[in-house]
Each structure stands twice: as C-alpha cells, then as structure tokens.
PDB file of N, CA and C in Angstrom:
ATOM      1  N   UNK A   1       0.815  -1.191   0.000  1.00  0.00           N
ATOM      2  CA  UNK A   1       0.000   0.000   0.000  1.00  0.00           C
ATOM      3  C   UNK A   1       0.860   1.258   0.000  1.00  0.00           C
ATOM      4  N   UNK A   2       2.034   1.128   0.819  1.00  0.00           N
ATOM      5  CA  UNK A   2       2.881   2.308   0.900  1.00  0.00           C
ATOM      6  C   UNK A   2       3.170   2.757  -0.224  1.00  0.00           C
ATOM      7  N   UNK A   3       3.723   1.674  -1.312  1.00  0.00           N
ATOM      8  CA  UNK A   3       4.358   1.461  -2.612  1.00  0.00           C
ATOM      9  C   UNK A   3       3.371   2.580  -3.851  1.00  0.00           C
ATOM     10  N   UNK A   4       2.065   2.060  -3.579  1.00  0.00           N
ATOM     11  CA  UNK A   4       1.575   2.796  -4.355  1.00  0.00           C
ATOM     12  C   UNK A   4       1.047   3.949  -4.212  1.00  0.00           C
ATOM     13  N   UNK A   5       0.949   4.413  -2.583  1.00  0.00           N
ATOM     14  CA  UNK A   5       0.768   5.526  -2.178  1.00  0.00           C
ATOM     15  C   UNK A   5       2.459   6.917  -3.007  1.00  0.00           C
ATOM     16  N   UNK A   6       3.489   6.458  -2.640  1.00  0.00           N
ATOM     17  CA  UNK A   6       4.468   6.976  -2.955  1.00  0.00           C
ATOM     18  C   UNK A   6       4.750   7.539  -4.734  1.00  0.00           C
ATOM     19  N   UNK A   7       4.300   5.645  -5.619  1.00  0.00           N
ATOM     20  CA  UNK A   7       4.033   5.974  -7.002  1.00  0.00           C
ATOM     21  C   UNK A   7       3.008   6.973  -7.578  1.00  0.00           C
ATOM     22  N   UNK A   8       1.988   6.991  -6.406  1.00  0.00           N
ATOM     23  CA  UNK A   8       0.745   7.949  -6.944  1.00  0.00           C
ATOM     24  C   UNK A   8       0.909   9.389  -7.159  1.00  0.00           C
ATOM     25  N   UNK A   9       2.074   9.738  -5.702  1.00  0.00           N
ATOM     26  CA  UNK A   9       2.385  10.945  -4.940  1.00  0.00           C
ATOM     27  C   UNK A   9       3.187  11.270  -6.179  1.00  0.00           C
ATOM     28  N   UNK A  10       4.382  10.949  -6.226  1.00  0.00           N
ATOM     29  CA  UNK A  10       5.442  11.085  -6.707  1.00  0.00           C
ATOM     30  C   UNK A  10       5.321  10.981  -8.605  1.00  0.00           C
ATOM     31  N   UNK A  11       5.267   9.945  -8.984  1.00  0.00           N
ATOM     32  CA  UNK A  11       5.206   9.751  -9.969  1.00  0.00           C
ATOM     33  C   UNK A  11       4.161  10.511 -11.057  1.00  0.00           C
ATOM     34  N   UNK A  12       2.732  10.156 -10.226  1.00  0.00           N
ATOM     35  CA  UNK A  12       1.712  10.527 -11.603  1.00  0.00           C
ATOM     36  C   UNK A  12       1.925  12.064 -10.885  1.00  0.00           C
ATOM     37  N   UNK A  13       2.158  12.695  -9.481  1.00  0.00           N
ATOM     38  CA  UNK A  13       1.545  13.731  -8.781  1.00  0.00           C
ATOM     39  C   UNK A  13      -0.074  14.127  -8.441  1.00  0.00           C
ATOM     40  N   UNK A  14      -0.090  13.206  -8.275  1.00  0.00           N
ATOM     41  CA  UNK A  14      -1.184  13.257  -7.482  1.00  0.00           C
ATOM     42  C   UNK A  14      -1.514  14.359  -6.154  1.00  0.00           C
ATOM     43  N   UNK A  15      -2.861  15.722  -6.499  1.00  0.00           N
ATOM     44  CA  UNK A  15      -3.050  16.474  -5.897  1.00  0.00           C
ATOM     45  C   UNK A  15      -3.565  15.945  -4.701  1.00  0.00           C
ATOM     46  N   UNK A  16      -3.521  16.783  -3.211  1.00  0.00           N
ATOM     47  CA  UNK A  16      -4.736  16.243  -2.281  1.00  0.00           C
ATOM     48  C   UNK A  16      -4.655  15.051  -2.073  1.00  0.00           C
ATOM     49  N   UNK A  17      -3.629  14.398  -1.621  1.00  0.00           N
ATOM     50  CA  UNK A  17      -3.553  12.376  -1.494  1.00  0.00           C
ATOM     51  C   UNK A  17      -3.638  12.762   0.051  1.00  0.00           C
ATOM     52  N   UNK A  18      -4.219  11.870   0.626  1.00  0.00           N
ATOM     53  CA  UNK A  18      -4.343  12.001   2.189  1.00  0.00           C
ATOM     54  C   UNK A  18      -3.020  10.842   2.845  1.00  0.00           C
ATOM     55  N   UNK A  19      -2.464  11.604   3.309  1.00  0.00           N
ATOM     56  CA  UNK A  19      -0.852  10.613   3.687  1.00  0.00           C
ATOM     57  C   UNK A  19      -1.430   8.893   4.264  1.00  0.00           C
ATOM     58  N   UNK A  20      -0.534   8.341   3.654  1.00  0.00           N
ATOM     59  CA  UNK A  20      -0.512   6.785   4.264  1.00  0.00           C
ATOM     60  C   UNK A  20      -0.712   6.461   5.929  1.00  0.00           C
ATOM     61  N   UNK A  21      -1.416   6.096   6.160  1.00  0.00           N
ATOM     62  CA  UNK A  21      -1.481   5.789   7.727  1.00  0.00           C
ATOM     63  C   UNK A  21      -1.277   4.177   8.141  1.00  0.00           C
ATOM     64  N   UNK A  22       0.021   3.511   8.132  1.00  0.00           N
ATOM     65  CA  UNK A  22      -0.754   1.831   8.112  1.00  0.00           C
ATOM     66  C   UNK A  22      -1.010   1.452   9.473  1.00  0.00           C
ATOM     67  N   UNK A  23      -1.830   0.365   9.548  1.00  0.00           N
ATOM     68  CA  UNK A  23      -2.656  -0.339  10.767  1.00  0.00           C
ATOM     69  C   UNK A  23      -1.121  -0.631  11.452  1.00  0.00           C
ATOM     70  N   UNK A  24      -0.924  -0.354  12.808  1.00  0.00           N
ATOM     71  CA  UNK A  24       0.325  -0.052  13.544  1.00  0.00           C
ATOM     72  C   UNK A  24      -0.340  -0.951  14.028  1.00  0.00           C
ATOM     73  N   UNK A  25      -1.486  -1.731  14.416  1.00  0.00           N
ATOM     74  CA  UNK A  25      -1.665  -3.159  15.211  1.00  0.00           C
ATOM     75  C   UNK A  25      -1.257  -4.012  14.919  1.00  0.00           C
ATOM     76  N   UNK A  26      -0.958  -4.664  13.561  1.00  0.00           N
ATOM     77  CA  UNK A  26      -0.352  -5.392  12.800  1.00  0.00           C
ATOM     78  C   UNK A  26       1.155  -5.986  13.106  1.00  0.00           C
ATOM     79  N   UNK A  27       1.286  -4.855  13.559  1.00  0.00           N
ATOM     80  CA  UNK A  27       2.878  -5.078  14.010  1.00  0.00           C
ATOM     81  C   UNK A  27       3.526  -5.071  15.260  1.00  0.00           C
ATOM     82  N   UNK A  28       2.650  -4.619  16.122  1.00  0.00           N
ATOM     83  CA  UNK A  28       2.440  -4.053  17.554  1.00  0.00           C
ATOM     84  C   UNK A  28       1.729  -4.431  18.254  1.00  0.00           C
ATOM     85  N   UNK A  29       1.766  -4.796  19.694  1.00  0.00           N
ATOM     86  CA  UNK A  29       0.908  -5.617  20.223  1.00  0.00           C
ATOM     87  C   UNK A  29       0.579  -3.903  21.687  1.00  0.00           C
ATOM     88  N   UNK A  30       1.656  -3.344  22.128  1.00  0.00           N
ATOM     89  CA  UNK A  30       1.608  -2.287  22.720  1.00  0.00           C
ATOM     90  C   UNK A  30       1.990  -0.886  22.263  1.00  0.00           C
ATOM     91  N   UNK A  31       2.016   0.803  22.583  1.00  0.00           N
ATOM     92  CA  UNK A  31       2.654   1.775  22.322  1.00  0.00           C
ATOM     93  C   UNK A  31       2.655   2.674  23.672  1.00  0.00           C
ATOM     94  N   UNK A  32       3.833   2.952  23.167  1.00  0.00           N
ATOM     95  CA  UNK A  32       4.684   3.796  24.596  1.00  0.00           C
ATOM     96  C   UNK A  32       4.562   5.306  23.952  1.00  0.00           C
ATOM     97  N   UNK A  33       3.605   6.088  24.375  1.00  0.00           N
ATOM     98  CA  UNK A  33       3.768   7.114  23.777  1.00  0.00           C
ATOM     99  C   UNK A  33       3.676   8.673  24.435  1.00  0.00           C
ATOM    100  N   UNK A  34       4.802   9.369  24.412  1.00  0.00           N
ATOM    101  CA  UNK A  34       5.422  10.031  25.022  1.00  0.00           C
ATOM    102  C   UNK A  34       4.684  10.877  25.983  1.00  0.00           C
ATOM    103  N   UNK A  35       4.687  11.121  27.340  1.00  0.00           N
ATOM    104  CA  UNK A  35       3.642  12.059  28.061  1.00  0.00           C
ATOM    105  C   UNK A  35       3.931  13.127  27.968  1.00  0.00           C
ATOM    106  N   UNK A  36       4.241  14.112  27.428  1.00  0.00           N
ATOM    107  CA  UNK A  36       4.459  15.253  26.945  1.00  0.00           C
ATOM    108  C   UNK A  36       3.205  16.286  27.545  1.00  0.00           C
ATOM    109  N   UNK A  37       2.241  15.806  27.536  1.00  0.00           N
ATOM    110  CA  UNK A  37       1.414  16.370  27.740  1.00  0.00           C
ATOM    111  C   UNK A  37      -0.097  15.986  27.173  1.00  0.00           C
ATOM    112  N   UNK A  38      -1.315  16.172  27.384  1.00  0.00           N
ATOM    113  CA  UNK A  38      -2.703  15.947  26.970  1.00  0.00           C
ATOM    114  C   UNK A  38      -2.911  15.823  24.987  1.00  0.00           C
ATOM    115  N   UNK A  39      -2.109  17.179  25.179  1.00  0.00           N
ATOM    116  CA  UNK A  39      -1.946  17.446  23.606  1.00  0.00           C
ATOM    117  C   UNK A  39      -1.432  16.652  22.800  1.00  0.00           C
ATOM    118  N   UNK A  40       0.104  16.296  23.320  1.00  0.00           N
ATOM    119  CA  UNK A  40       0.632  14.884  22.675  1.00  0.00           C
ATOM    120  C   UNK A  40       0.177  14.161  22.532  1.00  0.00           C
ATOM    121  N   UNK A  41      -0.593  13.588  23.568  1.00  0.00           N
ATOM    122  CA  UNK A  41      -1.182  12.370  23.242  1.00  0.00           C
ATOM    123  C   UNK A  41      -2.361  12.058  22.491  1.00  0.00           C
ATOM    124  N   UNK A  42      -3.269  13.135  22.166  1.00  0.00           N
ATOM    125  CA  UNK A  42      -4.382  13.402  21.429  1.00  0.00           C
ATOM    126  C   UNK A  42      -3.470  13.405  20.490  1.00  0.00           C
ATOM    127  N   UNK A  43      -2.697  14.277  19.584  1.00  0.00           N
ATOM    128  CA  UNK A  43      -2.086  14.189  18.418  1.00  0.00           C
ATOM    129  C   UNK A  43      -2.234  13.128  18.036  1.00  0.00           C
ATOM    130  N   UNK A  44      -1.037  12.377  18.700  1.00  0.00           N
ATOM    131  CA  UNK A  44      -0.571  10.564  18.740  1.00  0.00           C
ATOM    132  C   UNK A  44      -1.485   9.776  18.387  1.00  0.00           C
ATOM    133  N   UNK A  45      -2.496   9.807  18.861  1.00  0.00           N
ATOM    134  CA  UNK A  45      -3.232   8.994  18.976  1.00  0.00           C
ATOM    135  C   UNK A  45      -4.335   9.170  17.591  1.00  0.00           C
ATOM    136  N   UNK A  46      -4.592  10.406  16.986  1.00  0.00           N
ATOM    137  CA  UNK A  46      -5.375  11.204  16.202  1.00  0.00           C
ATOM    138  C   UNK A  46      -4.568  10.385  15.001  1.00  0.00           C
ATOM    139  N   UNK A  47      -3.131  10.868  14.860  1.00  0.00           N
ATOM    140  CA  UNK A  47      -2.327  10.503  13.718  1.00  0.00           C
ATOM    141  C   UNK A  47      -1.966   8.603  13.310  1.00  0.00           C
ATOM    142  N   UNK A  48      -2.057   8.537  14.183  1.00  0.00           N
ATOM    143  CA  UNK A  48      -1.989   6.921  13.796  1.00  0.00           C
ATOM    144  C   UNK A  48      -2.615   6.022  14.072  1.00  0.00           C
ATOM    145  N   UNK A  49      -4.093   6.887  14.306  1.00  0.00           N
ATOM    146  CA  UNK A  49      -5.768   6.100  14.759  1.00  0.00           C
ATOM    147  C   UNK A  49      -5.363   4.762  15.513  1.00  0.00           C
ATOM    148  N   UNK A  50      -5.155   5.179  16.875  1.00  0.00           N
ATOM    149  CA  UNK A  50      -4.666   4.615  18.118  1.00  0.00           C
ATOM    150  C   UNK A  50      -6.135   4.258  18.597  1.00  0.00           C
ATOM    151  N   UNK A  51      -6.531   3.804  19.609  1.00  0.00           N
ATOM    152  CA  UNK A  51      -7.934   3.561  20.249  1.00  0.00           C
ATOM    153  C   UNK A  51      -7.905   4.317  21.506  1.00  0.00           C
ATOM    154  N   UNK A  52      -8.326   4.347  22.448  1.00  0.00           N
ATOM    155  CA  UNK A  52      -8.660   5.429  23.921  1.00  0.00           C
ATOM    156  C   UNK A  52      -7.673   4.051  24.789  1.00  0.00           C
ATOM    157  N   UNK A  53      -8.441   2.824  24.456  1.00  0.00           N
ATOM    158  CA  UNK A  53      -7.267   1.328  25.095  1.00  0.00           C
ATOM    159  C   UNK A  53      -5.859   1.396  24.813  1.00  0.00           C
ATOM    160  N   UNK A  54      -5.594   1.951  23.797  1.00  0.00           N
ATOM    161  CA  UNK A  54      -3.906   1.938  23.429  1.00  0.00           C
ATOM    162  C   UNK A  54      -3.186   2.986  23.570  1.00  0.00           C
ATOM    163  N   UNK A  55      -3.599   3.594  24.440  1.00  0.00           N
ATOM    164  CA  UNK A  55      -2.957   5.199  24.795  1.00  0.00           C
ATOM    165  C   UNK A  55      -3.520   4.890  26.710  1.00  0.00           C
ATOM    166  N   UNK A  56      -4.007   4.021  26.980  1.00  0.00           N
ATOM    167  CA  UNK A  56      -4.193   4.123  28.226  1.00  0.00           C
ATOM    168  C   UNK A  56      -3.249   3.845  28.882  1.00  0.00           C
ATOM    169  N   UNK A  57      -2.297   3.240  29.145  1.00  0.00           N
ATOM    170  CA  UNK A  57      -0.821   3.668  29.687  1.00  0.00           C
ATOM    171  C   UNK A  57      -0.488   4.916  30.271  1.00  0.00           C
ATOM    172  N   UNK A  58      -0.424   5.415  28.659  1.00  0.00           N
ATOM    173  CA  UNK A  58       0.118   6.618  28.638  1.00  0.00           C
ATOM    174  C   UNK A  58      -0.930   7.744  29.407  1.00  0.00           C
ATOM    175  N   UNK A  59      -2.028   7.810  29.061  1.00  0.00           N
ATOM    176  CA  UNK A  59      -2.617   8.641  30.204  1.00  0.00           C
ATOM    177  C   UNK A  59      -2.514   8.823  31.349  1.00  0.00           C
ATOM    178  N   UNK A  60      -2.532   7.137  32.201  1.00  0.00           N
ATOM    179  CA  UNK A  60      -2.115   6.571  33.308  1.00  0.00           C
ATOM    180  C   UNK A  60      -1.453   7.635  33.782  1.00  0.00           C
ATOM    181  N   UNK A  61      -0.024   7.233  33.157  1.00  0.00           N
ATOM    182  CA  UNK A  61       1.236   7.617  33.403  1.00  0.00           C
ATOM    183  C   UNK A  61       1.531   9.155  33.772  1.00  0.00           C
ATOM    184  N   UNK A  62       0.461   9.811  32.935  1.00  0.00           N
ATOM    185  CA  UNK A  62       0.756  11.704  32.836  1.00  0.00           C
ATOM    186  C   UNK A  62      -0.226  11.813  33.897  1.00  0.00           C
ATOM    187  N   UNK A  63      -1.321  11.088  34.066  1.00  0.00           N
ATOM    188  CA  UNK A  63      -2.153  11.672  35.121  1.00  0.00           C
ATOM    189  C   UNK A  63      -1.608  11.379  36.719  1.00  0.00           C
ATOM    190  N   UNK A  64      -0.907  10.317  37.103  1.00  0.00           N
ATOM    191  CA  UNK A  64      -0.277   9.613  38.101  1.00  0.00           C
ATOM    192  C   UNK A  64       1.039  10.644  38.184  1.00  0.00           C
ATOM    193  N   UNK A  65       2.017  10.396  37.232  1.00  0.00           N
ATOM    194  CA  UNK A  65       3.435  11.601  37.635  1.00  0.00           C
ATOM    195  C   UNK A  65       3.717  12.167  37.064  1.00  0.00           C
ATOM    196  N   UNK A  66       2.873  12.868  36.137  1.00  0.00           N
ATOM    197  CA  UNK A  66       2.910  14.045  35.184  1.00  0.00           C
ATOM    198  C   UNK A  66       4.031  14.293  34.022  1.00  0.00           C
ATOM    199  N   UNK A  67       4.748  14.927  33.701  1.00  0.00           N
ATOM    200  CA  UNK A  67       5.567  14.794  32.541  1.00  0.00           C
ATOM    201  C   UNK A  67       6.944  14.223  33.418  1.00  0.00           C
ATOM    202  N   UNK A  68       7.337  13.118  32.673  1.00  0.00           N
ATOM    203  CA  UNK A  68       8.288  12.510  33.460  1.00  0.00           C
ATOM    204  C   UNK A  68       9.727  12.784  32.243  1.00  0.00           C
ATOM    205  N   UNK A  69       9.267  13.204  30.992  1.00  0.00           N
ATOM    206  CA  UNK A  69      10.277  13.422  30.130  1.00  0.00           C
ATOM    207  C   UNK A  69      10.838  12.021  29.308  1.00  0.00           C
ATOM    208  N   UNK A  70      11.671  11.539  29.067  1.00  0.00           N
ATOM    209  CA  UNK A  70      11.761  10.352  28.421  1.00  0.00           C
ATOM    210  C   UNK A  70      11.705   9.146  29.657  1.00  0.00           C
ATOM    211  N   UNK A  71      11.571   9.329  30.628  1.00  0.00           N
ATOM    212  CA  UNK A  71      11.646   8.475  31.666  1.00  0.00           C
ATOM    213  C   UNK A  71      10.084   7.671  32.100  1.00  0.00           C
ATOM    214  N   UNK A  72       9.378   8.246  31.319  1.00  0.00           N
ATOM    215  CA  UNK A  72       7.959   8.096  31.633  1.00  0.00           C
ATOM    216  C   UNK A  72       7.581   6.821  30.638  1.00  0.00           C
ATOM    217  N   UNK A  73       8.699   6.272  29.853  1.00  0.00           N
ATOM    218  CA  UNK A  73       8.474   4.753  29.004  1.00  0.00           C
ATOM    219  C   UNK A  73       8.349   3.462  30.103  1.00  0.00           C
ATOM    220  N   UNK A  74       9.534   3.675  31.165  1.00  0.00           N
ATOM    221  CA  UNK A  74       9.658   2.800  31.955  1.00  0.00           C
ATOM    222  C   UNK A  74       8.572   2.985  33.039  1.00  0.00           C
ATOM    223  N   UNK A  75       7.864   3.914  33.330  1.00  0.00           N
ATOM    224  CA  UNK A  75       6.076   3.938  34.265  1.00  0.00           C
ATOM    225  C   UNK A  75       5.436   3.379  33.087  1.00  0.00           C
ATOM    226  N   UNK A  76       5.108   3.682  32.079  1.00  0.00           N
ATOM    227  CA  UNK A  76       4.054   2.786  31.070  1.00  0.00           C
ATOM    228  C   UNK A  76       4.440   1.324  31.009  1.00  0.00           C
ATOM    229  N   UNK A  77       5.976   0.513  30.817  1.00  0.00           N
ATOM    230  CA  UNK A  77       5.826  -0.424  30.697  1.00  0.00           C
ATOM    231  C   UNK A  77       5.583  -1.271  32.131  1.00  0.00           C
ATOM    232  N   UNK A  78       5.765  -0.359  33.534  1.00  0.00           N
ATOM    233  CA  UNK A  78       5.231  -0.876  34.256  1.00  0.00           C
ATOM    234  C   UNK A  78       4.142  -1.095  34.449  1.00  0.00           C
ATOM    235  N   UNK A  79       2.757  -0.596  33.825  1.00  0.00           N
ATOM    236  CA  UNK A  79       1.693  -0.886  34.210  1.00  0.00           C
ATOM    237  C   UNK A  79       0.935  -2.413  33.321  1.00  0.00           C
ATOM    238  N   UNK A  80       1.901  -3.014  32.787  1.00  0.00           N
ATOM    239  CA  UNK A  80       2.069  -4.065  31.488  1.00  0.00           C
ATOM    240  C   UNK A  80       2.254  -5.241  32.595  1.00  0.00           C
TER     241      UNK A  80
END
C-alpha cells in the first residue's frame, strides 16, 4: 500500500492524497507514547488512529506523575 501511495504521490503527482497511515496493530501488540502532555497524546493517537485502550498507559502515566520526560516509558511499561 505504501508502494503505491508513494508511485501515486510522486510519480503521476497526485493532488490532495491524504498521507498513508498503516494499521500499527499489525505489528504491535503495545505503544509507549510520550507524556508530553494531553496534547501529545491526542495528536498521537489522532495521527496513527490509536484507540482510547492503546494510549491508556500513557494517560495513566501523565495523570499519576505528570511529565516525566523520556523516563515516563519505563512507568508505562510498568503498568504491562
């Protein structure tokens, strides 16, 4: 799918293509995704059509000890 997303883009130029998004479940069974803040994680979750279940970690995590900075991977995989 990527393949022809890229040939479409690129090649014919194709106006208005809505970027490739692939099913990240497929490959992934969890995501650690950064607590940065409320915003981040809405992004995150917006951009790679995550579920409210696969970001729950990460909420966990920001609502429990708030921005922990990159250190806040190892509180999410604790709640695993």
């Amino acid at each position: 799918k990527f393949g022809w997303y890229v040939i479409r883009k690129k090649v014919f130029g194709v106006a208005n293509l809505a970027p490739y998004v692939p099913d990240f479940h497929r490959a992934f069974e969890h995501f650690c995704i950064h607590t940065g803040g409320r915003a981040v994680i809405d992004v995150m979750q917006e951009a790679l059509k995550l579920s409210d279940y696969d970001i729950m970690p990460s909420r966990y995590t920001l609502r429990r000890y708030g921005n922990t900075s990159s250190a806040s991977v190892w509180y999410e995989l604790n709640l695993w």
